[in-house]
PDB file of N, CA and C in Angstrom:
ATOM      1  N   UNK A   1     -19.342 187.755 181.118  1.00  0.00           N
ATOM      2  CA  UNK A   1     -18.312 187.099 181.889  1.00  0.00           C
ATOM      3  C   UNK A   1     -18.185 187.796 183.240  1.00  0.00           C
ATOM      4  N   UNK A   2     -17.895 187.109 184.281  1.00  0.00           N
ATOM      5  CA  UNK A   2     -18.192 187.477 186.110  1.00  0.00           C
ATOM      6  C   UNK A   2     -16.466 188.173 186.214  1.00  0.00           C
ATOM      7  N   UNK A   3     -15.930 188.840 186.828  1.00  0.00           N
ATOM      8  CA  UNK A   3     -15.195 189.259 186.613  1.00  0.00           C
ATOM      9  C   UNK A   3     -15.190 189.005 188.219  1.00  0.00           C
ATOM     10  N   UNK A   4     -13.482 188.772 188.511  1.00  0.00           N
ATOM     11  CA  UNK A   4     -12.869 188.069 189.706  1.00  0.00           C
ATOM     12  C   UNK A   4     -12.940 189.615 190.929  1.00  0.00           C
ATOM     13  N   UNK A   5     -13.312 189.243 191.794  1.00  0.00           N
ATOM     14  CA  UNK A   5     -13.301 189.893 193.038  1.00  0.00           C
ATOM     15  C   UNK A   5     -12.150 190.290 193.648  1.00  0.00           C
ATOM     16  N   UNK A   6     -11.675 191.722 193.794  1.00  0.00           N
ATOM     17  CA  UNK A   6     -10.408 192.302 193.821  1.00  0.00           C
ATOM     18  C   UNK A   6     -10.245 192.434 195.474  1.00  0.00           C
ATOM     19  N   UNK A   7      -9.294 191.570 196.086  1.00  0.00           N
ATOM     20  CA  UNK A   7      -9.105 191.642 197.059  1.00  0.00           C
ATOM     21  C   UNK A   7      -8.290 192.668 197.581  1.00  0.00           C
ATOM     22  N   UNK A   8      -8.534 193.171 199.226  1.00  0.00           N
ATOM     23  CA  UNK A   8      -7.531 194.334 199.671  1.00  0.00           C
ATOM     24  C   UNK A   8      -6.988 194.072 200.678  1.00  0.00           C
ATOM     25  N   UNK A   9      -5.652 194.153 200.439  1.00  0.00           N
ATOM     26  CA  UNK A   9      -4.551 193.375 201.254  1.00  0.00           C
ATOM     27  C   UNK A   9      -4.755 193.465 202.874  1.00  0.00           C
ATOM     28  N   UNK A  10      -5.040 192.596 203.589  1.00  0.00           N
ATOM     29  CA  UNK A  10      -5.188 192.587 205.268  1.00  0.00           C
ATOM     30  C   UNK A  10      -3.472 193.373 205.526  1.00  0.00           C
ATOM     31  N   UNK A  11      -3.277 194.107 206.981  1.00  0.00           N
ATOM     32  CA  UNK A  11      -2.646 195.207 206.947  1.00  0.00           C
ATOM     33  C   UNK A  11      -1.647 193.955 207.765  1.00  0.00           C
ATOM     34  N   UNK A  12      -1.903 192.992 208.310  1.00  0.00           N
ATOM     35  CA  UNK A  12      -0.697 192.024 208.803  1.00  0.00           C
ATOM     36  C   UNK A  12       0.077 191.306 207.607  1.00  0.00           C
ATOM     37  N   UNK A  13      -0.528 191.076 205.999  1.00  0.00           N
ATOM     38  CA  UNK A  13      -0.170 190.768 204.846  1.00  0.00           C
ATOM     39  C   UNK A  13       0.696 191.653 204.483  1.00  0.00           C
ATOM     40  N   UNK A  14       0.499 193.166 204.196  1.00  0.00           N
ATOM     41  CA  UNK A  14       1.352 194.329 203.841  1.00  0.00           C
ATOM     42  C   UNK A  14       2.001 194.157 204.979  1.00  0.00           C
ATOM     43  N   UNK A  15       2.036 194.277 206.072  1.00  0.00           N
ATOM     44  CA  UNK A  15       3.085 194.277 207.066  1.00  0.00           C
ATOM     45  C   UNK A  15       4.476 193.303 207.033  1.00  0.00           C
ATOM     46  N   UNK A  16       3.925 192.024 207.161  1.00  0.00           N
ATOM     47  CA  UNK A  16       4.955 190.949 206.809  1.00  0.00           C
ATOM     48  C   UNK A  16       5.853 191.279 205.586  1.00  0.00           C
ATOM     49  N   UNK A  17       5.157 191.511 204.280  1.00  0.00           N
ATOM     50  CA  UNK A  17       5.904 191.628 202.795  1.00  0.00           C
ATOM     51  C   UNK A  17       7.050 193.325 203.743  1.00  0.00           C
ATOM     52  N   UNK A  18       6.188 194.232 203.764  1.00  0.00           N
ATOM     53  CA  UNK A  18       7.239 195.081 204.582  1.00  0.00           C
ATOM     54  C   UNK A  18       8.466 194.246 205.216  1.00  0.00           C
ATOM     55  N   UNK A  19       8.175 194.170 206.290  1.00  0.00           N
ATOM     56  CA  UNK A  19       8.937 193.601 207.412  1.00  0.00           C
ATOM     57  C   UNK A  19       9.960 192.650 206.696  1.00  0.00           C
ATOM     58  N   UNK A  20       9.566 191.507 205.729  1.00  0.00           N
ATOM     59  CA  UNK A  20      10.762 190.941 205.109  1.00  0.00           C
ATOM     60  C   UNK A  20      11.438 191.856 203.931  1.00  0.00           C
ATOM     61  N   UNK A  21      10.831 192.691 203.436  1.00  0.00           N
ATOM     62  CA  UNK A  21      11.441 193.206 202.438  1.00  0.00           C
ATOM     63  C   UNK A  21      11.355 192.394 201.006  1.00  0.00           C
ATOM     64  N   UNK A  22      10.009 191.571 200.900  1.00  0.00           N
ATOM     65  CA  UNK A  22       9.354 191.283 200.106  1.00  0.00           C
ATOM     66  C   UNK A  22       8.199 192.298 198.746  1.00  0.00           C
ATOM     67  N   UNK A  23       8.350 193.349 199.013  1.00  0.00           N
ATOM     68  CA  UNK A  23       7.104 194.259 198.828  1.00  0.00           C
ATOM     69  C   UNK A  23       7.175 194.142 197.263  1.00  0.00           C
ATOM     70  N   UNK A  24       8.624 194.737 197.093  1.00  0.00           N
ATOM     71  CA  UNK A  24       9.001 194.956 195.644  1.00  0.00           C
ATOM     72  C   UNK A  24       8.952 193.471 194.146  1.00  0.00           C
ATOM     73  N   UNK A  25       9.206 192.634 195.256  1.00  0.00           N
ATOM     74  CA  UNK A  25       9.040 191.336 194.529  1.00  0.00           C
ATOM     75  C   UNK A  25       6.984 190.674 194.348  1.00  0.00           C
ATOM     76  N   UNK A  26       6.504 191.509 195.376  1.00  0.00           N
ATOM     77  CA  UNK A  26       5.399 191.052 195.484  1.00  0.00           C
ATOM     78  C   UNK A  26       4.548 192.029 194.329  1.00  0.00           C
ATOM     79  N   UNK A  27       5.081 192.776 194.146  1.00  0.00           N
ATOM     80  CA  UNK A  27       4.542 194.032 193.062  1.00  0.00           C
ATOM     81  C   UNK A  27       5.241 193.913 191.597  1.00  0.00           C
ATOM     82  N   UNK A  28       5.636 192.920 191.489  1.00  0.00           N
ATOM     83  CA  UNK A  28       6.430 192.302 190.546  1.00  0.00           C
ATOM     84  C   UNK A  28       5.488 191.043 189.678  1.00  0.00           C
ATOM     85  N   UNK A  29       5.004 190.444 190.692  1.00  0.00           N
ATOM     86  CA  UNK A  29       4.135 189.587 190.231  1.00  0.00           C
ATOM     87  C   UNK A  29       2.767 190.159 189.665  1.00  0.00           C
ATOM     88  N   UNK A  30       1.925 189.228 187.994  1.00  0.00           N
ATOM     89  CA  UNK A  30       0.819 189.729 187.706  1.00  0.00           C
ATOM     90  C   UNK A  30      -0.009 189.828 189.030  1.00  0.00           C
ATOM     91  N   UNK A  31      -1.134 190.621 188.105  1.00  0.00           N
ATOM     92  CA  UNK A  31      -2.226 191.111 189.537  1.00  0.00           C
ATOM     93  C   UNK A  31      -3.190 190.130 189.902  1.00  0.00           C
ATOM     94  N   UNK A  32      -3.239 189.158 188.722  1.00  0.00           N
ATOM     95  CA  UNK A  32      -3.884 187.880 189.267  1.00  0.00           C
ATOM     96  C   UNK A  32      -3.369 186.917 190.604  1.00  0.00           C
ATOM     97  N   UNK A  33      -1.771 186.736 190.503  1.00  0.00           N
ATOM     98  CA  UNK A  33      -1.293 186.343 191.346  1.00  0.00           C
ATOM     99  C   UNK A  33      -1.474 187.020 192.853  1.00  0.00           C
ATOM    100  N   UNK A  34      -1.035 188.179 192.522  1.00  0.00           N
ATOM    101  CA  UNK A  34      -1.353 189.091 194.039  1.00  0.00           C
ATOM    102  C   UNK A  34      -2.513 188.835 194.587  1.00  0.00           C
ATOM    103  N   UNK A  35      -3.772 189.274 193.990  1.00  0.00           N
ATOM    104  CA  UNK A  35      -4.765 189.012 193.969  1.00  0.00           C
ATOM    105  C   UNK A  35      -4.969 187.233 194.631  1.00  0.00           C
ATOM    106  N   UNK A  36      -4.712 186.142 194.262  1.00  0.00           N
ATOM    107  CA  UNK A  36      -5.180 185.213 194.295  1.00  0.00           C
ATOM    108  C   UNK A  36      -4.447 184.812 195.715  1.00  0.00           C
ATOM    109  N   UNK A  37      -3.219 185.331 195.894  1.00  0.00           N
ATOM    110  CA  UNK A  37      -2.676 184.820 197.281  1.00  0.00           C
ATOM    111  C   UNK A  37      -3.084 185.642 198.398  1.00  0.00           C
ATOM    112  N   UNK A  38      -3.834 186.969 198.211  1.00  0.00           N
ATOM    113  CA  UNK A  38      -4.336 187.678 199.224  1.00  0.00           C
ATOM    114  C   UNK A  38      -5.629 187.138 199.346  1.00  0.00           C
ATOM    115  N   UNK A  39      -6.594 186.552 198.690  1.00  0.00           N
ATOM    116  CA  UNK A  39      -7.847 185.694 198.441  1.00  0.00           C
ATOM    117  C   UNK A  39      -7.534 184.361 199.547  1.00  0.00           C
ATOM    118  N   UNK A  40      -6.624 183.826 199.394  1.00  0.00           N
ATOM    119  CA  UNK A  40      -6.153 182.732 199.745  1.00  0.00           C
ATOM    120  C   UNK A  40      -5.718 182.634 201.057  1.00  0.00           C
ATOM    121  N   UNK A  41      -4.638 183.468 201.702  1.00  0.00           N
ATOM    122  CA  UNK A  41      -4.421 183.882 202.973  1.00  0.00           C
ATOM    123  C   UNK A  41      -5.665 183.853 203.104  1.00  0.00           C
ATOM    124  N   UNK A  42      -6.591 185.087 203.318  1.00  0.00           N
ATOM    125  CA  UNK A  42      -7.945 185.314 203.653  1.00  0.00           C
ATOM    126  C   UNK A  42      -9.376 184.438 204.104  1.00  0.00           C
ATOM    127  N   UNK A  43      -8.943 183.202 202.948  1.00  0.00           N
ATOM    128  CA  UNK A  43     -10.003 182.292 203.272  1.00  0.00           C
ATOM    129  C   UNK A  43      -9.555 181.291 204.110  1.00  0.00           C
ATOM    130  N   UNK A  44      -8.797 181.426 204.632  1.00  0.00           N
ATOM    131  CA  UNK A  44      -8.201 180.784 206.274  1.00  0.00           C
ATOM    132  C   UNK A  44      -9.190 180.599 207.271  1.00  0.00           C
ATOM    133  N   UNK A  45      -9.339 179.839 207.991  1.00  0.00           N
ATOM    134  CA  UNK A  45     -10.499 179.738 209.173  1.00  0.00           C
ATOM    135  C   UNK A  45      -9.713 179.672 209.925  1.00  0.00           C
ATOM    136  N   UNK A  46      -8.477 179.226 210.091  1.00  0.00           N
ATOM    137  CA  UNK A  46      -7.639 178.863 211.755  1.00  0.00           C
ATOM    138  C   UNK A  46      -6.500 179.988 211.593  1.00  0.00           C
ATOM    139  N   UNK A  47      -6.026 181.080 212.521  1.00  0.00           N
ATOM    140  CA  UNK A  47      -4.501 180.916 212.641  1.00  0.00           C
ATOM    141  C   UNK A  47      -3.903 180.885 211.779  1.00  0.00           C
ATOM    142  N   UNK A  48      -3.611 179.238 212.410  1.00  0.00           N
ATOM    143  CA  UNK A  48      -2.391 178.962 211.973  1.00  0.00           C
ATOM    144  C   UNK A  48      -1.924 178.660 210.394  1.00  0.00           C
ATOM    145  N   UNK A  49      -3.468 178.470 210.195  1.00  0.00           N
ATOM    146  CA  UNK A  49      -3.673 177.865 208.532  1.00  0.00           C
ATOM    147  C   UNK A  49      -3.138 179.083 208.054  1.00  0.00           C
ATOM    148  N   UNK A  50      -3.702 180.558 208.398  1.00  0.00           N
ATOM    149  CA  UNK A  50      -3.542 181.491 207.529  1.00  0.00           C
ATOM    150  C   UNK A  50      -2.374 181.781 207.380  1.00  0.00           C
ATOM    151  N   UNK A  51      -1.370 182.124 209.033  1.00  0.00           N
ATOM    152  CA  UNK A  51       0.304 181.925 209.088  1.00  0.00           C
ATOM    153  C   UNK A  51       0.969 180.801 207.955  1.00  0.00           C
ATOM    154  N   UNK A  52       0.731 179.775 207.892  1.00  0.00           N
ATOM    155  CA  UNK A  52       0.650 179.011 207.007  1.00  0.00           C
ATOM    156  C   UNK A  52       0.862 179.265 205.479  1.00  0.00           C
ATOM    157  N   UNK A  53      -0.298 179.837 205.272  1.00  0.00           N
ATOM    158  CA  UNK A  53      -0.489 180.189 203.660  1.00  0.00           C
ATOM    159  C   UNK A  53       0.185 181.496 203.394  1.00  0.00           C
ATOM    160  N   UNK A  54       0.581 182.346 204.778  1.00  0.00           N
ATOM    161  CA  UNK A  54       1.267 183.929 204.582  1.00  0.00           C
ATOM    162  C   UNK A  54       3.046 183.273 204.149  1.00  0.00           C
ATOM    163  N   UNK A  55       3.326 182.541 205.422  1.00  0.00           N
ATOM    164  CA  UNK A  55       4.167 181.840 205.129  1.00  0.00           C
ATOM    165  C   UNK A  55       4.601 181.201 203.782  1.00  0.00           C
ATOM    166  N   UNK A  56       4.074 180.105 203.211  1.00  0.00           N
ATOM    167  CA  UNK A  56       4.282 179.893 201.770  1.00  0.00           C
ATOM    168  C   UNK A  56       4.565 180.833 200.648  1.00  0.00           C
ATOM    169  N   UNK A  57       3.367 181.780 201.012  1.00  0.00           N
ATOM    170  CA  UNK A  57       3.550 183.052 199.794  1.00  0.00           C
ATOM    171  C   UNK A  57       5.058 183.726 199.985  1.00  0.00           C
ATOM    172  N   UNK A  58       5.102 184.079 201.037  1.00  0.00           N
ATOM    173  CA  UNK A  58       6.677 185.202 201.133  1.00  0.00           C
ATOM    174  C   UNK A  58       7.671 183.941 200.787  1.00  0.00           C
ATOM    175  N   UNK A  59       7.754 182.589 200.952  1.00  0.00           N
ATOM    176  CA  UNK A  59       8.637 181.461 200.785  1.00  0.00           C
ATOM    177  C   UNK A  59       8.888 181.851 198.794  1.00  0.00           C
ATOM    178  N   UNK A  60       7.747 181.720 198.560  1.00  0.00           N
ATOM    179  CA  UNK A  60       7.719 181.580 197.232  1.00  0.00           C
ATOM    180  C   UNK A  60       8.075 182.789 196.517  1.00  0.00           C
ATOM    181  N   UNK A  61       7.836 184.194 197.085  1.00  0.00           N
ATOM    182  CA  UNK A  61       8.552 185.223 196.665  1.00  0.00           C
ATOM    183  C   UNK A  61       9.699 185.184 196.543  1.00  0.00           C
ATOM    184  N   UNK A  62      10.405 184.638 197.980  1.00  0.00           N
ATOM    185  CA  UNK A  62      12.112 184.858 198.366  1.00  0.00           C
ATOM    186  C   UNK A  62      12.511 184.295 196.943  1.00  0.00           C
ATOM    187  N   UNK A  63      12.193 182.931 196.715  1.00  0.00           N
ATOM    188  CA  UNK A  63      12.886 181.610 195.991  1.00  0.00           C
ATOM    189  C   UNK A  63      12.612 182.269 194.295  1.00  0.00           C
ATOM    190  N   UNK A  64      11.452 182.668 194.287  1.00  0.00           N
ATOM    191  CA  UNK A  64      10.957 182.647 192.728  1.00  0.00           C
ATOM    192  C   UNK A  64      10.725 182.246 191.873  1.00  0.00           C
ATOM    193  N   UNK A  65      10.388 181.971 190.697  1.00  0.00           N
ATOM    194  CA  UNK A  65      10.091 181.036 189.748  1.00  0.00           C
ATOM    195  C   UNK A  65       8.753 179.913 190.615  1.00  0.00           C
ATOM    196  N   UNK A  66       7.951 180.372 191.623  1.00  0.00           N
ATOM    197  CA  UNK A  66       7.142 179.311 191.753  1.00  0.00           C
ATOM    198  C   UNK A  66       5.727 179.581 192.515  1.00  0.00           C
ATOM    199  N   UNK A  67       4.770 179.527 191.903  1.00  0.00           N
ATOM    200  CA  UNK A  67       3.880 180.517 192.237  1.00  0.00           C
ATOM    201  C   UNK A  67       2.660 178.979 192.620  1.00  0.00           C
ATOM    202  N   UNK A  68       1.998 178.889 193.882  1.00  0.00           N
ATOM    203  CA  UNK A  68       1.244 178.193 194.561  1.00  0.00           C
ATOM    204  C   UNK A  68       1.572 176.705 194.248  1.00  0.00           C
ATOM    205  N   UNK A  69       2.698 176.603 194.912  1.00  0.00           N
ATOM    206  CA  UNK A  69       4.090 175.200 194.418  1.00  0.00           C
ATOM    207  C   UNK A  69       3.952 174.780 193.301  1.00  0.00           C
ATOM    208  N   UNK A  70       3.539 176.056 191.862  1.00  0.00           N
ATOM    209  CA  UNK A  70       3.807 175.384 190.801  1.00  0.00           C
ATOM    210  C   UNK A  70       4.748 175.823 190.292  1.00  0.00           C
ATOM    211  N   UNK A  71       5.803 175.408 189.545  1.00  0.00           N
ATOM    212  CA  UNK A  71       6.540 176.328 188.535  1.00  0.00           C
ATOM    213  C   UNK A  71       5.954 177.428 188.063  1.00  0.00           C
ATOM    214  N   UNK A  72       6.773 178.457 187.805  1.00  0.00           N
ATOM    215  CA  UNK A  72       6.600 179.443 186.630  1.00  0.00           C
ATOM    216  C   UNK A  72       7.482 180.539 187.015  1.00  0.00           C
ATOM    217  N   UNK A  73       7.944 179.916 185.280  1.00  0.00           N
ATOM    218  CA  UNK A  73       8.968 180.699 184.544  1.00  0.00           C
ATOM    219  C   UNK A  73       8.401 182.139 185.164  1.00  0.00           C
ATOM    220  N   UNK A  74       7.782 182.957 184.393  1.00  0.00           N
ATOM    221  CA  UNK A  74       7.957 184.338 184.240  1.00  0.00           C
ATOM    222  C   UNK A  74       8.510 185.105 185.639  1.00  0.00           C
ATOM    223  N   UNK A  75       7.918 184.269 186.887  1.00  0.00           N
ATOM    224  CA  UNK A  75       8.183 184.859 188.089  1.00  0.00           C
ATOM    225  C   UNK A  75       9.941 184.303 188.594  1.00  0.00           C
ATOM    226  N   UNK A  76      10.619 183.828 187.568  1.00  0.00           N
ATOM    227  CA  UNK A  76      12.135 183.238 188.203  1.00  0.00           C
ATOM    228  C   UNK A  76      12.908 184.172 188.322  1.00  0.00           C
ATOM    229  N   UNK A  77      13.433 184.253 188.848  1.00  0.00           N
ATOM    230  CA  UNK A  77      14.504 185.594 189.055  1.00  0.00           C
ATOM    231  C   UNK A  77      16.023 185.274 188.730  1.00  0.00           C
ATOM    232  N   UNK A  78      16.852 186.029 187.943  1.00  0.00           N
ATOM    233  CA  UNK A  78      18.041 185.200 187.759  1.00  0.00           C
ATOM    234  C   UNK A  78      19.014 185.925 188.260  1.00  0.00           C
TER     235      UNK A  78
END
């Protein structure tokens, strides 16, 4: 079995989660998730796309319970 490619966080990604005060919630989530939204930012070709997808992720931290606009429970915060 191929085992998933461990991404390392671009330093404007750690910066932003800093800067909002996201960090702790982002280290909260499994490592697949982390992993898959730092993958994701990353494979951005424009900008704005990537602002975009940085954007969504910290959206979805703040709110919780919803991980790449899907539900999920485990990440809800009460």
């Amino acid at each position: 079995m191929a085992r998933r490619v461990r991404h390392v966080m671009p330093d404007d990604v750690y910066q932003a989660l800093v800067d909002e005060g996201l960090m702790e919630l982002y280290e909260e989530r499994p490592a697949y998730q982390q992993n898959d939204y730092v993958g994701w930012i990353m494979r951005a070709k424009k900008p704005e796309t990537r602002q975009k997808r940085l954007d969504q992720m910290l959206d979805e931290l703040r709110k919780g319970g919803v991980y790449m606009k899907m539900e999920h429970r485990p990440s809800a915060r009460s």
